[in-house]
Protein backbone atom coordinates (compact mmCIF):
# COMPACT_ATOMS: atom_id res chain seq x y z
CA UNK A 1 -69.08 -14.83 -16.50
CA UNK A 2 -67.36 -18.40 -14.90
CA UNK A 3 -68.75 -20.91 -13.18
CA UNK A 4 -67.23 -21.09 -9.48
CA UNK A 5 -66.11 -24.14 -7.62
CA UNK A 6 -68.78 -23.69 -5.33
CA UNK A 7 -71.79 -24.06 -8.17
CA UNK A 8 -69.65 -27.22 -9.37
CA UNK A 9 -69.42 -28.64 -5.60
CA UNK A 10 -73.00 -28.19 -5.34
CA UNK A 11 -73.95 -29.38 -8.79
CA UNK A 12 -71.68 -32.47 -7.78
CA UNK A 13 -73.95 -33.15 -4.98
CA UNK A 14 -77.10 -32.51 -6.32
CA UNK A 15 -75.67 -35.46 -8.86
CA UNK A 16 -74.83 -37.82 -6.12
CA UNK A 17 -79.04 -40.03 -6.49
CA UNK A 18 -77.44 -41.04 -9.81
CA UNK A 19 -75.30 -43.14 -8.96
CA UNK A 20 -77.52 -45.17 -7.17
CA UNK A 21 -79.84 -44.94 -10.22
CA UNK A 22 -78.60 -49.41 -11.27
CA UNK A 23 -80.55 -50.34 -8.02
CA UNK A 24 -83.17 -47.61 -7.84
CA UNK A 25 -84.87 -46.54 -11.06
CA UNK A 26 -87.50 -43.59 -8.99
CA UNK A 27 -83.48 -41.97 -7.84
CA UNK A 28 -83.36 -40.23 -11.63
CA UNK A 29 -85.90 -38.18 -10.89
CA UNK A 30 -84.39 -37.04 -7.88
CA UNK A 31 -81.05 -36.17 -8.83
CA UNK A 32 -82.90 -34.64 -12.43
CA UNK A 33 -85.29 -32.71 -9.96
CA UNK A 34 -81.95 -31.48 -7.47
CA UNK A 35 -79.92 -30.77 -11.02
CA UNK A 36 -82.81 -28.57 -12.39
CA UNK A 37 -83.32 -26.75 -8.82
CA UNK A 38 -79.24 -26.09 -8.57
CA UNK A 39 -79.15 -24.34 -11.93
CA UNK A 40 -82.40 -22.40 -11.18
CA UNK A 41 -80.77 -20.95 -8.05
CA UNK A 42 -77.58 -20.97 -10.10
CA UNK A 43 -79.39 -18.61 -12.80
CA UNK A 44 -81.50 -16.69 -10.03
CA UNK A 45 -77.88 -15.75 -8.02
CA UNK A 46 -77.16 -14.36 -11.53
CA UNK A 47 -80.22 -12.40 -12.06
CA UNK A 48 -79.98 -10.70 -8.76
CA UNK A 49 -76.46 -9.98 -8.48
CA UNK A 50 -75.09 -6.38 -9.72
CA UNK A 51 -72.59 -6.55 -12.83
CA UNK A 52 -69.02 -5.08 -13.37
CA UNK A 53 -70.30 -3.60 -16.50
CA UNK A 54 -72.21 -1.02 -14.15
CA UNK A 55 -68.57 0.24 -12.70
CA UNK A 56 -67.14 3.38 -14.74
CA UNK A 57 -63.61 2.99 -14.68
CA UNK A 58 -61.14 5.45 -15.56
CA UNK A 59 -57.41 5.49 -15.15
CA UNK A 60 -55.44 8.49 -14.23
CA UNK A 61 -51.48 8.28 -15.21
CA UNK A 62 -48.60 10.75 -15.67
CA UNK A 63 -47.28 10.70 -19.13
CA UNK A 64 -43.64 9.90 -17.85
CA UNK A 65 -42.96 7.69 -15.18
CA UNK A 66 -39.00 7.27 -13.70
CA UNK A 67 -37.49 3.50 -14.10
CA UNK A 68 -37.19 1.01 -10.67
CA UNK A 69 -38.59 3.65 -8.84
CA UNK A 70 -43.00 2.98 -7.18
CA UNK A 71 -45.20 5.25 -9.19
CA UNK A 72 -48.60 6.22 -8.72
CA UNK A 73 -51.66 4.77 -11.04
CA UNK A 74 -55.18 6.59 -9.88
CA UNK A 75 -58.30 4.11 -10.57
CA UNK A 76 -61.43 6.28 -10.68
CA UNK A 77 -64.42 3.56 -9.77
CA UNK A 78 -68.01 4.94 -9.49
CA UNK A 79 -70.86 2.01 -9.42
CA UNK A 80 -73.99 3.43 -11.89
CA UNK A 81 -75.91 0.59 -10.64
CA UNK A 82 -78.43 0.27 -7.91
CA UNK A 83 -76.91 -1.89 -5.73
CA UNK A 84 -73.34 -2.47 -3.92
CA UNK A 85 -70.33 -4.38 -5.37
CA UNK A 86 -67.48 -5.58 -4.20
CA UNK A 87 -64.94 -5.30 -6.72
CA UNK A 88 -61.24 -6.68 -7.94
CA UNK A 89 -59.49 -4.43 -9.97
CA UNK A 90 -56.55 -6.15 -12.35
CA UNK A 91 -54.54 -4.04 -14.96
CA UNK A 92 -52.49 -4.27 -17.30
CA UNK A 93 -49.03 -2.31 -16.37
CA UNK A 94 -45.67 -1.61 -19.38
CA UNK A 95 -43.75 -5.02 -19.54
CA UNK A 96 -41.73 -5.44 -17.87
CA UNK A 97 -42.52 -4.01 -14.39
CA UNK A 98 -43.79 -4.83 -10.98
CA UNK A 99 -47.43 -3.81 -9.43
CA UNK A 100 -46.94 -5.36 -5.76
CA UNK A 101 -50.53 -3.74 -4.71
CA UNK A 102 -52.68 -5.35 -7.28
CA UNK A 103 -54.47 -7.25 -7.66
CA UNK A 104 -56.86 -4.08 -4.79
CA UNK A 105 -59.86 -5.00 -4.05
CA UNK A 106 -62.74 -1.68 -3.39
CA UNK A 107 -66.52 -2.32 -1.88
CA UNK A 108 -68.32 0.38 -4.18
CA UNK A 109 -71.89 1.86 -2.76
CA UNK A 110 -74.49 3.26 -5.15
CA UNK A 111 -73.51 6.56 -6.42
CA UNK A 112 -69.85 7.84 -4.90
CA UNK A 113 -66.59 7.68 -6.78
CA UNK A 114 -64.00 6.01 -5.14
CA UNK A 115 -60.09 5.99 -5.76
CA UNK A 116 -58.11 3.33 -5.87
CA UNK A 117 -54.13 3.93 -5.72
CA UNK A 118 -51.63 1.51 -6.79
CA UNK A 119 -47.84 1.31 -7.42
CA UNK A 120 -45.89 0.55 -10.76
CA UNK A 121 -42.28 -0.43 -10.73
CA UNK A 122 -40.72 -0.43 -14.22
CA UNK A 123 -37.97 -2.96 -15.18
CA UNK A 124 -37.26 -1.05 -18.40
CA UNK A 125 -37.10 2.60 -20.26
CA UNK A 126 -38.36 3.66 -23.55
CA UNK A 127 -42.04 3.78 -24.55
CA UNK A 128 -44.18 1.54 -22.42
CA UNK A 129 -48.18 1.28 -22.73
CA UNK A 130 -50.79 0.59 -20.32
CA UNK A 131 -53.70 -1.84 -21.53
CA UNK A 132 -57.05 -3.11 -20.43
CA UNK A 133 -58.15 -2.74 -16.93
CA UNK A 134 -60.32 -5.63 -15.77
CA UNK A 135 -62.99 -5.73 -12.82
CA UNK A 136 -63.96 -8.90 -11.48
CA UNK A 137 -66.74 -9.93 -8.91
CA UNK A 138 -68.25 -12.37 -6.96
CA UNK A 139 -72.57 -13.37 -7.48
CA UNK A 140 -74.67 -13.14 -4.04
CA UNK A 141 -74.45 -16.61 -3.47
CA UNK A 142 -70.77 -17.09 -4.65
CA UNK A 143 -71.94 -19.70 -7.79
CA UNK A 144 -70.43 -16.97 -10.58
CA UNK A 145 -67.57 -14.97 -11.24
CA UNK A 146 -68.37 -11.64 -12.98
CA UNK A 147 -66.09 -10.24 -15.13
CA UNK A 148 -65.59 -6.98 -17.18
CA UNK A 149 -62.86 -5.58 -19.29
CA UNK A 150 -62.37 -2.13 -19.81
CA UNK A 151 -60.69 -0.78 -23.13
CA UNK A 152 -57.92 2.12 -21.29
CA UNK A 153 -54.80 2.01 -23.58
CA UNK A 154 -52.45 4.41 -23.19
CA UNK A 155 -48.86 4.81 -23.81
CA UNK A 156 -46.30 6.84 -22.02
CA UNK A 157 -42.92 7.26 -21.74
CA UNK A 158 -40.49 5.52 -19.29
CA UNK A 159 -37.59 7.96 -17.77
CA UNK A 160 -34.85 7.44 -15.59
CA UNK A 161 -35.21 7.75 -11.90
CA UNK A 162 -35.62 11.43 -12.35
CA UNK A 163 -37.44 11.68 -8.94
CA UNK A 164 -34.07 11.72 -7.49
CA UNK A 165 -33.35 14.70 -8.85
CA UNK A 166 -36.65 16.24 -8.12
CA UNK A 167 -36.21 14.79 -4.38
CA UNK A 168 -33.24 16.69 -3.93
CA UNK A 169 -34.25 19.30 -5.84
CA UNK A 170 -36.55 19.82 -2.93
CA UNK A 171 -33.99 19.26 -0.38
CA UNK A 172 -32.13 21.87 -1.95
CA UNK A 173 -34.82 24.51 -1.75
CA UNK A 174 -34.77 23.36 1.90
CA UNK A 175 -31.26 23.33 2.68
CA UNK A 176 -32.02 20.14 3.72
CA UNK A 177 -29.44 18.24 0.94
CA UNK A 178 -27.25 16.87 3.82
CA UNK A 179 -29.89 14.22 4.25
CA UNK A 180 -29.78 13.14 0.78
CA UNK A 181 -25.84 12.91 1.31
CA UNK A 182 -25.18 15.80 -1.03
CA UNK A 183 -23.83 18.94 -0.09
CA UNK A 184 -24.75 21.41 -2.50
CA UNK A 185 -22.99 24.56 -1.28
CA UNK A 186 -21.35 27.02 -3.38
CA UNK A 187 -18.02 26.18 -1.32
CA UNK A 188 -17.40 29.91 0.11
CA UNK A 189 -14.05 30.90 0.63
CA UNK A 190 -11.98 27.82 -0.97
CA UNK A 191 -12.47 28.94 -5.19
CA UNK A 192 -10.38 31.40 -6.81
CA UNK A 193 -13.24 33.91 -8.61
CA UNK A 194 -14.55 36.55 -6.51
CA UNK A 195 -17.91 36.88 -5.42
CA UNK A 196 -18.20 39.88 -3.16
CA UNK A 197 -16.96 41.74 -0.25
CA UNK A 198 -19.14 41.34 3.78
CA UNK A 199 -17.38 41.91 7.22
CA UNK A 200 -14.57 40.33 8.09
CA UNK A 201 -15.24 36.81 10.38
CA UNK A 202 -12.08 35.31 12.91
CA UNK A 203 -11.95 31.90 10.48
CA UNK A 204 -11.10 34.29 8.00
CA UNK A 205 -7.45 33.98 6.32
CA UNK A 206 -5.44 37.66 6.68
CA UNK A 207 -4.66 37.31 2.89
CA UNK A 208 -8.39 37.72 1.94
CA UNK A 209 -8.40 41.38 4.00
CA UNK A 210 -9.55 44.13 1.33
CA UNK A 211 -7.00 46.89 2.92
CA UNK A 212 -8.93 49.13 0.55
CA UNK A 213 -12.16 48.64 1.41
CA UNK A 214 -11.20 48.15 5.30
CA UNK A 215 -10.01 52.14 4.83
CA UNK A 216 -13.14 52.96 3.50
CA UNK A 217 -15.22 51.11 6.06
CA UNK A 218 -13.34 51.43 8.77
CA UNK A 219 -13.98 48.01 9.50
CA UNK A 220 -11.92 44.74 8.51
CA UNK A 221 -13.79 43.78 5.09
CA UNK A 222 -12.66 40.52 3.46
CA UNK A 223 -12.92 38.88 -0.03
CA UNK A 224 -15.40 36.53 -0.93
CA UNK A 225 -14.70 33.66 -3.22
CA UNK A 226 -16.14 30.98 -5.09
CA UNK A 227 -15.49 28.08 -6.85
CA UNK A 228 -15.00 28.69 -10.51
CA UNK A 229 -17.91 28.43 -12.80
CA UNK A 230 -18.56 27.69 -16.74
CA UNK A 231 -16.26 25.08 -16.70
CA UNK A 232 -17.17 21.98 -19.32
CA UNK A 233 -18.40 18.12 -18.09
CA UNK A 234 -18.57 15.56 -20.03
CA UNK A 235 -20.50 12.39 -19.58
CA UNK A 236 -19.73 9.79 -21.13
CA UNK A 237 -21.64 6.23 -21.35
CA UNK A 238 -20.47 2.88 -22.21
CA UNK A 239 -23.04 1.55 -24.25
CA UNK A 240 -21.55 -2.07 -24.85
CA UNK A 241 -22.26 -5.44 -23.57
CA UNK A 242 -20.44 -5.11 -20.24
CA UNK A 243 -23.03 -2.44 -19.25
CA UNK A 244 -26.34 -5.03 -20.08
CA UNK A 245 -25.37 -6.80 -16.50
CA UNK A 246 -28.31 -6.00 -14.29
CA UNK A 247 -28.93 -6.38 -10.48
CA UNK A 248 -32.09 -6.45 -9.02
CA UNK A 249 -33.64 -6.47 -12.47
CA UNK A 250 -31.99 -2.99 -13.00
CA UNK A 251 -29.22 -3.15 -15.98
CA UNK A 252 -25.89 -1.41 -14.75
CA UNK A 253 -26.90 0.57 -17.74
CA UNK A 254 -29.92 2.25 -16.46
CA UNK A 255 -28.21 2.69 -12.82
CA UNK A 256 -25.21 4.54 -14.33
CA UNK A 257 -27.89 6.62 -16.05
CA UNK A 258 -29.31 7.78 -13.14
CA UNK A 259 -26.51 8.22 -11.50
CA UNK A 260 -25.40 10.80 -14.89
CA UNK A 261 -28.84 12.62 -14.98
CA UNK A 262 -28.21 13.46 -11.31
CA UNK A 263 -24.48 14.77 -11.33
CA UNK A 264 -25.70 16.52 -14.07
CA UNK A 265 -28.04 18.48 -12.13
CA UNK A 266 -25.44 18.82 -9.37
CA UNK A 267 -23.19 20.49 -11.86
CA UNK A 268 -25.35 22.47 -13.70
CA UNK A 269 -26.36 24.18 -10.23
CA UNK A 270 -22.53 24.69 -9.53
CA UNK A 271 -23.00 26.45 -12.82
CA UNK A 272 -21.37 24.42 -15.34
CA UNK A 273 -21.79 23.03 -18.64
CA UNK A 274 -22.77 19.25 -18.72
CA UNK A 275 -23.14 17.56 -21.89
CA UNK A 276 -22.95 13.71 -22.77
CA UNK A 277 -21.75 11.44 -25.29
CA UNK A 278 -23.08 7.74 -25.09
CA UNK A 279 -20.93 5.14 -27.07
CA UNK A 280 -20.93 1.36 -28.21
CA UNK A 281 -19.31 0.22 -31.53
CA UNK A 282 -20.77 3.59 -32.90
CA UNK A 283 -21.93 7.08 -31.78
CA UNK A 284 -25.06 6.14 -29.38
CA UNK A 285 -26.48 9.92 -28.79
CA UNK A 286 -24.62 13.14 -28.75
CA UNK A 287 -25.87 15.71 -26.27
CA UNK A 288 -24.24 19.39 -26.21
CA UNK A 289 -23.26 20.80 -23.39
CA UNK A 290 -26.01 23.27 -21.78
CA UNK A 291 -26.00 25.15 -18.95
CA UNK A 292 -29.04 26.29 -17.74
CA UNK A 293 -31.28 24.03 -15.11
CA UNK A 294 -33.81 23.04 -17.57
CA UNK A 295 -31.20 21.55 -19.29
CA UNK A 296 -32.08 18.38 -16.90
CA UNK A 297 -35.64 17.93 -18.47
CA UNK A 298 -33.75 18.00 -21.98
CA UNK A 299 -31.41 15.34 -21.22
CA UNK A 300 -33.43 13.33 -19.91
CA UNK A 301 -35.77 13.35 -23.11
CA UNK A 302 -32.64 12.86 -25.28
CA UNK A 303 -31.55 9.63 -23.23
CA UNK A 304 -34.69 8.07 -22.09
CA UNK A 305 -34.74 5.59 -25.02
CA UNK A 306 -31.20 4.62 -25.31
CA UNK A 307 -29.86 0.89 -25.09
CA UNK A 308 -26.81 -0.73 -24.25
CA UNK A 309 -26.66 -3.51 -26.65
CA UNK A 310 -24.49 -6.55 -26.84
CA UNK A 311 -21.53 -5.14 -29.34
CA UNK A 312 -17.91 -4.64 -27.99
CA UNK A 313 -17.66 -0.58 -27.39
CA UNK A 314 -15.47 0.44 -29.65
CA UNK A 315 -12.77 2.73 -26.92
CA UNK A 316 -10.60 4.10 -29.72
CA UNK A 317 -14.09 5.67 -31.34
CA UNK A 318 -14.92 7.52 -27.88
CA UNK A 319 -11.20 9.18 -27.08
CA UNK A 320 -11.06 10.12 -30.90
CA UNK A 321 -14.72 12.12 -30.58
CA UNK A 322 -14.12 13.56 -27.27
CA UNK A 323 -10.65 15.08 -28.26
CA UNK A 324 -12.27 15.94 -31.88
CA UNK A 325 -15.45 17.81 -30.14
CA UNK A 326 -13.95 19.14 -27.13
CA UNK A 327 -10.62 20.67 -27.46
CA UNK A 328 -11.21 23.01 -24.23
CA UNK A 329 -9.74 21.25 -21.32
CA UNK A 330 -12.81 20.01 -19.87
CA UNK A 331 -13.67 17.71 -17.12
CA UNK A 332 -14.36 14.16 -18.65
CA UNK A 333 -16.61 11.33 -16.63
CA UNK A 334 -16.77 8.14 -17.93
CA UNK A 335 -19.14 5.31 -16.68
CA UNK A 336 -17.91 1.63 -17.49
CA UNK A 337 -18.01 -1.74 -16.37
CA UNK A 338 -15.24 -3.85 -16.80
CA UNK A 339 -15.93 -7.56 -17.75
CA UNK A 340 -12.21 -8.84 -16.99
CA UNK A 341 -8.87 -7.80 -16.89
CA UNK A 342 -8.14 -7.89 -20.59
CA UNK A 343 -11.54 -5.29 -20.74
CA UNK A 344 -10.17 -3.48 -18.03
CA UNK A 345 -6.64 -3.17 -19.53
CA UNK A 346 -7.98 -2.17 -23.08
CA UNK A 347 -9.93 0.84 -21.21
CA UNK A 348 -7.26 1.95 -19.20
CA UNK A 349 -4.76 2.36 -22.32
CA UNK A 350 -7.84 3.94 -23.83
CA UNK A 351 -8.33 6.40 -21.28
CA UNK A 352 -4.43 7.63 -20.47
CA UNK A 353 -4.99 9.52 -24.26
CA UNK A 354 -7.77 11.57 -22.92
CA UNK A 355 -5.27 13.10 -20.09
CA UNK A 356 -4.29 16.42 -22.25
CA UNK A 357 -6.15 18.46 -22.62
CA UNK A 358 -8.87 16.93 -20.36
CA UNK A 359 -9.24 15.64 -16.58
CA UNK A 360 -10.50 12.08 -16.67
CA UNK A 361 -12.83 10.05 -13.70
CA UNK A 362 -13.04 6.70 -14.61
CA UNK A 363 -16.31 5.77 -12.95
CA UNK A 364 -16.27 1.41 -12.86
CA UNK A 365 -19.26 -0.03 -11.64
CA UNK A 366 -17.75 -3.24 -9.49
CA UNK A 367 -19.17 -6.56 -9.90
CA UNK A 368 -21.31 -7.55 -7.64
CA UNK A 369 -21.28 -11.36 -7.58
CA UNK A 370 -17.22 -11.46 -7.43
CA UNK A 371 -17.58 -8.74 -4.61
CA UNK A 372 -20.06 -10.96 -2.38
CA UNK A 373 -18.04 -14.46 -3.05
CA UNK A 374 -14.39 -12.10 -1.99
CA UNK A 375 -16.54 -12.08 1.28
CA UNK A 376 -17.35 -15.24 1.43
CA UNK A 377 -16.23 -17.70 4.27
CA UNK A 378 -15.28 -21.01 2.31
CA UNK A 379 -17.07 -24.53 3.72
CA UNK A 380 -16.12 -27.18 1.35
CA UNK A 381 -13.09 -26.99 -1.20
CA UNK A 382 -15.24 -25.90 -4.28
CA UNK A 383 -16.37 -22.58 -2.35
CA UNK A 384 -12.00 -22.25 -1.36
CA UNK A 385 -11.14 -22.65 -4.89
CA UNK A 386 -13.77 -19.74 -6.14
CA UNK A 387 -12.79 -17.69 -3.38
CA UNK A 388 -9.13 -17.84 -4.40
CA UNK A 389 -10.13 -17.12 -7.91
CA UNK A 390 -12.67 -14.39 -7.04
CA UNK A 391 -9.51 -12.87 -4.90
CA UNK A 392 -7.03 -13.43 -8.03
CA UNK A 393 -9.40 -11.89 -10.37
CA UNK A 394 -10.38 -8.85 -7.84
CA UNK A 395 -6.05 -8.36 -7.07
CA UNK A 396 -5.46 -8.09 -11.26
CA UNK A 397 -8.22 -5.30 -11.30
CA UNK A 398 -6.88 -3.48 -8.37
CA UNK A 399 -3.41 -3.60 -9.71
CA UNK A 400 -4.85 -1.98 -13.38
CA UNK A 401 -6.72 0.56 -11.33
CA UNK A 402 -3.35 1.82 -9.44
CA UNK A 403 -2.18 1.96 -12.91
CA UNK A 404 -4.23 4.36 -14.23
CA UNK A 405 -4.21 6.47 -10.97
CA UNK A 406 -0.68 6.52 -11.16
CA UNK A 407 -1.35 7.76 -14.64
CA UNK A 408 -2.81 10.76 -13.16
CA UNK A 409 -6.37 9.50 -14.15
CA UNK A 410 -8.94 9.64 -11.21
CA UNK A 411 -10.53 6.44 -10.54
CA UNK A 412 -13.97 5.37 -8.80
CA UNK A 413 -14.95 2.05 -7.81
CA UNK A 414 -18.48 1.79 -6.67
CA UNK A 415 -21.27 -0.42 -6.17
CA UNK A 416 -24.07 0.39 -8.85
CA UNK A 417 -26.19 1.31 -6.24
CA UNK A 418 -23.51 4.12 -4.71
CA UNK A 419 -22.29 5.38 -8.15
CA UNK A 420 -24.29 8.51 -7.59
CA UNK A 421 -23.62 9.69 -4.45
CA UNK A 422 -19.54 8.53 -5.26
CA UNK A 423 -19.61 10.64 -8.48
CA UNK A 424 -21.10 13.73 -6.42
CA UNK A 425 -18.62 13.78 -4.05
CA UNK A 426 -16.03 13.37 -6.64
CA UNK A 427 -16.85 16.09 -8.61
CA UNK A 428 -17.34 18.72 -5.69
CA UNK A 429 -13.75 17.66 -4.09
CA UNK A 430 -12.31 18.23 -8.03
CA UNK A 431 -14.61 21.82 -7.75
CA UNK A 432 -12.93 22.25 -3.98
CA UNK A 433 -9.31 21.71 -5.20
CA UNK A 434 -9.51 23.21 -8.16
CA UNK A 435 -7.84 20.34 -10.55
CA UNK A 436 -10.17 21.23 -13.49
């Protein structure tokens, strides 16, 4: 328990006959007589007023919870006492993160459980833990502040944003994925293996006409085709210091993570192979390729804990394991940020080796302050001199960009937070046109 401001205001008052105590002796007794009666009430409010320690408290958590994205935290309150309480509830979240709803505040009646639901926002992945949860309340007349700390440690793991995937996981299930800005479909009629035969429809091309089965039907019956299927891709991850950059206390790491973990899904349901390879100065984490859709859950727990850390990636160490572990043509992604042009130029002469056997996207995540002072309208002659440079800079990246698409490398340039929807799209127009 504290002392509130209140019981010192009124303890402050109840002091005031002293200072007139130099002129009039009989004025001790008064402000000893006010003091004494203050702290009686003081100790009475106390007596009377119900304790925290009477609240059972008990937190309710999933064991994973997905990176920069709100997740649920149940408090289960139920006052044992005999009287009401209004309660504040304060916890202790994984650093670093965000709990915008706390500190709640719950009025708890004799006897009935109540729920309280707040929101955690974690800054980082890897193993987190949740700590003590503390209740604090007010006395009757306001003079204390009751306190109570509860001993609910728990650890659990921090994931990637996997609630993207199961969002449009849903979606799919709904054929609702337009509205997640994915089209999912198993692009009918544009792939080269054949699916089945069905009646023939006027959008239909003449060359897909079964003549055989039209004889046998006596209807016009057309071929059915799809896009190809148990085809490799390849993820792989810059690990190095360009990649520990973060926006919006998100590292361009974690957002290129996300963005993997859900093209991944994408491509497993297209029926592919997805496997990743995560690289700094050294081999990161190695993940097989796997095809089946519970291959999501597994690369996510292979990933969850990885770091990009502040070592140069070594380039020359990725192209040599990719073309040492994959030697079927396969359908390579990789995720980078470029720091300047002499970065970007070392990738791109990196890259052009991976071209046979393999299909490279070169996924850069653009940088975000450079991008917002290109925009800029210049007021003074400082802000016209950065916007010139920011313009120079941005015009030597472009021009090393149409390098490497000239190369025959595919190239995306995206804001961190459009990487995933850019890589989707890129890999169903390179399913569509069948370049892998």
């Amino acid at each position: 328990m504290l002392p509130r401001l209140r019981l010192l205001y009124v303890l402050a008052v109840a002091g005031l006959p002293f200072l007139g105590v130099p002129w009039i002796e009989w004025l001790t007794y008064v402000g000893l007589a006010l003091t004494i009666l203050v702290l009686v009430v003081a100790f009475v409010d106390l007596a009377i007023s119900p304790k925290p320690f009477d609240v059972a408290v008990q937190r309710e958590v999933g064991e994973v919870l997905s990176l920069g994205a709100e997740n649920p935290v149940r408090v289960k309150l139920r006052n044992r006492g005999k009287r009401a309480i209004t309660v504040e509830l304060h916890d202790e979240p994984p650093a670093p993160s965000d709990t915008p709803d706390l500190p709640a505040t719950a009025a708890l009646p004799p006897g009935p459980r109540r729920v309280l639901t707040y929101h955690v926002r974690p800054h980082q992945r890897g193993d987190g833990r949740f700590g003590t949860l503390f209740l604090r309340a007010k006395s009757r007349l306001g003079f204390w502040e009751l306190t109570a700390e509860f001993n609910e440690d728990r650890t659990i793991r921090i994931y990637p944003d996997i609630r993207s995937v199961q969002r449009t996981e849903l979606l799919a299930r709904q054929n609702r994925l337009a509205e997640a800005g994915v089209r999912m479909s198993k692009l009918r009629g544009r792939g080269s293996e054949f699916d089945r035969l069905r009646e023939y429809r006027r959008e239909d091309e003449y060359r897909g006409i079964d003549w055989k089965a039209t004889a046998r039907h006596t209807d016009l019956i057309s071929r059915e085709y799809v896009v190809e299927r148990n085809q490799n891709v390849i993820i792989a991850l810059d690990c190095g210091r360009g990649m520990c950059n973060a926006l919006d206390g998100i590292s361009h790491f974690d957002r290129t993570l996300n963005a993997a973990i859900l093209l991944a899904y994408v491509a497993l349901r297209q029926g592919d192979s997805v496997g990743l390879i995560a690289v700094s100065n050294k081999v990161e984490r190695f993940v097989p390729p796997m095809r089946t859709l519970g291959s999501v859950r597994a690369l996510v727990a292979k990933t969850y804990d990885l770091m990009p850390k502040y070592e140069a990636t070594d380039y020359d160490l990725l192209v040599g394991e990719l073309r040492r572990r994959f030697r079927k043509r396969s359908l390579v992604i990789l995720c980078t940020h470029a720091l300047d042009e002499v970065h970007l130029e070392q990738i791109v002469g990196n890259v052009r080796v991976l071209r046979s056997p393999h299909l490279v996207v070169t996924a850069f995540l653009r940088n975000v302050p450079l991008a917002s002072r290109l925009e800029a309208v210049p007021k003074t002659d400082l802000e016209a001199f950065q916007v010139a440079a920011a313009a120079e800079i941005h015009a030597a990246q472009t021009h090393q960009l149409t390098k490497l698409t000239q190369a025959g490398v595919l190239t995306v340039d995206a804001l961190p937070e459009d990487l995933s929807a850019r890589l989707i799209s890129q890999y169903l127009e390179i399913k569509a046109r069948h370049l892998l």
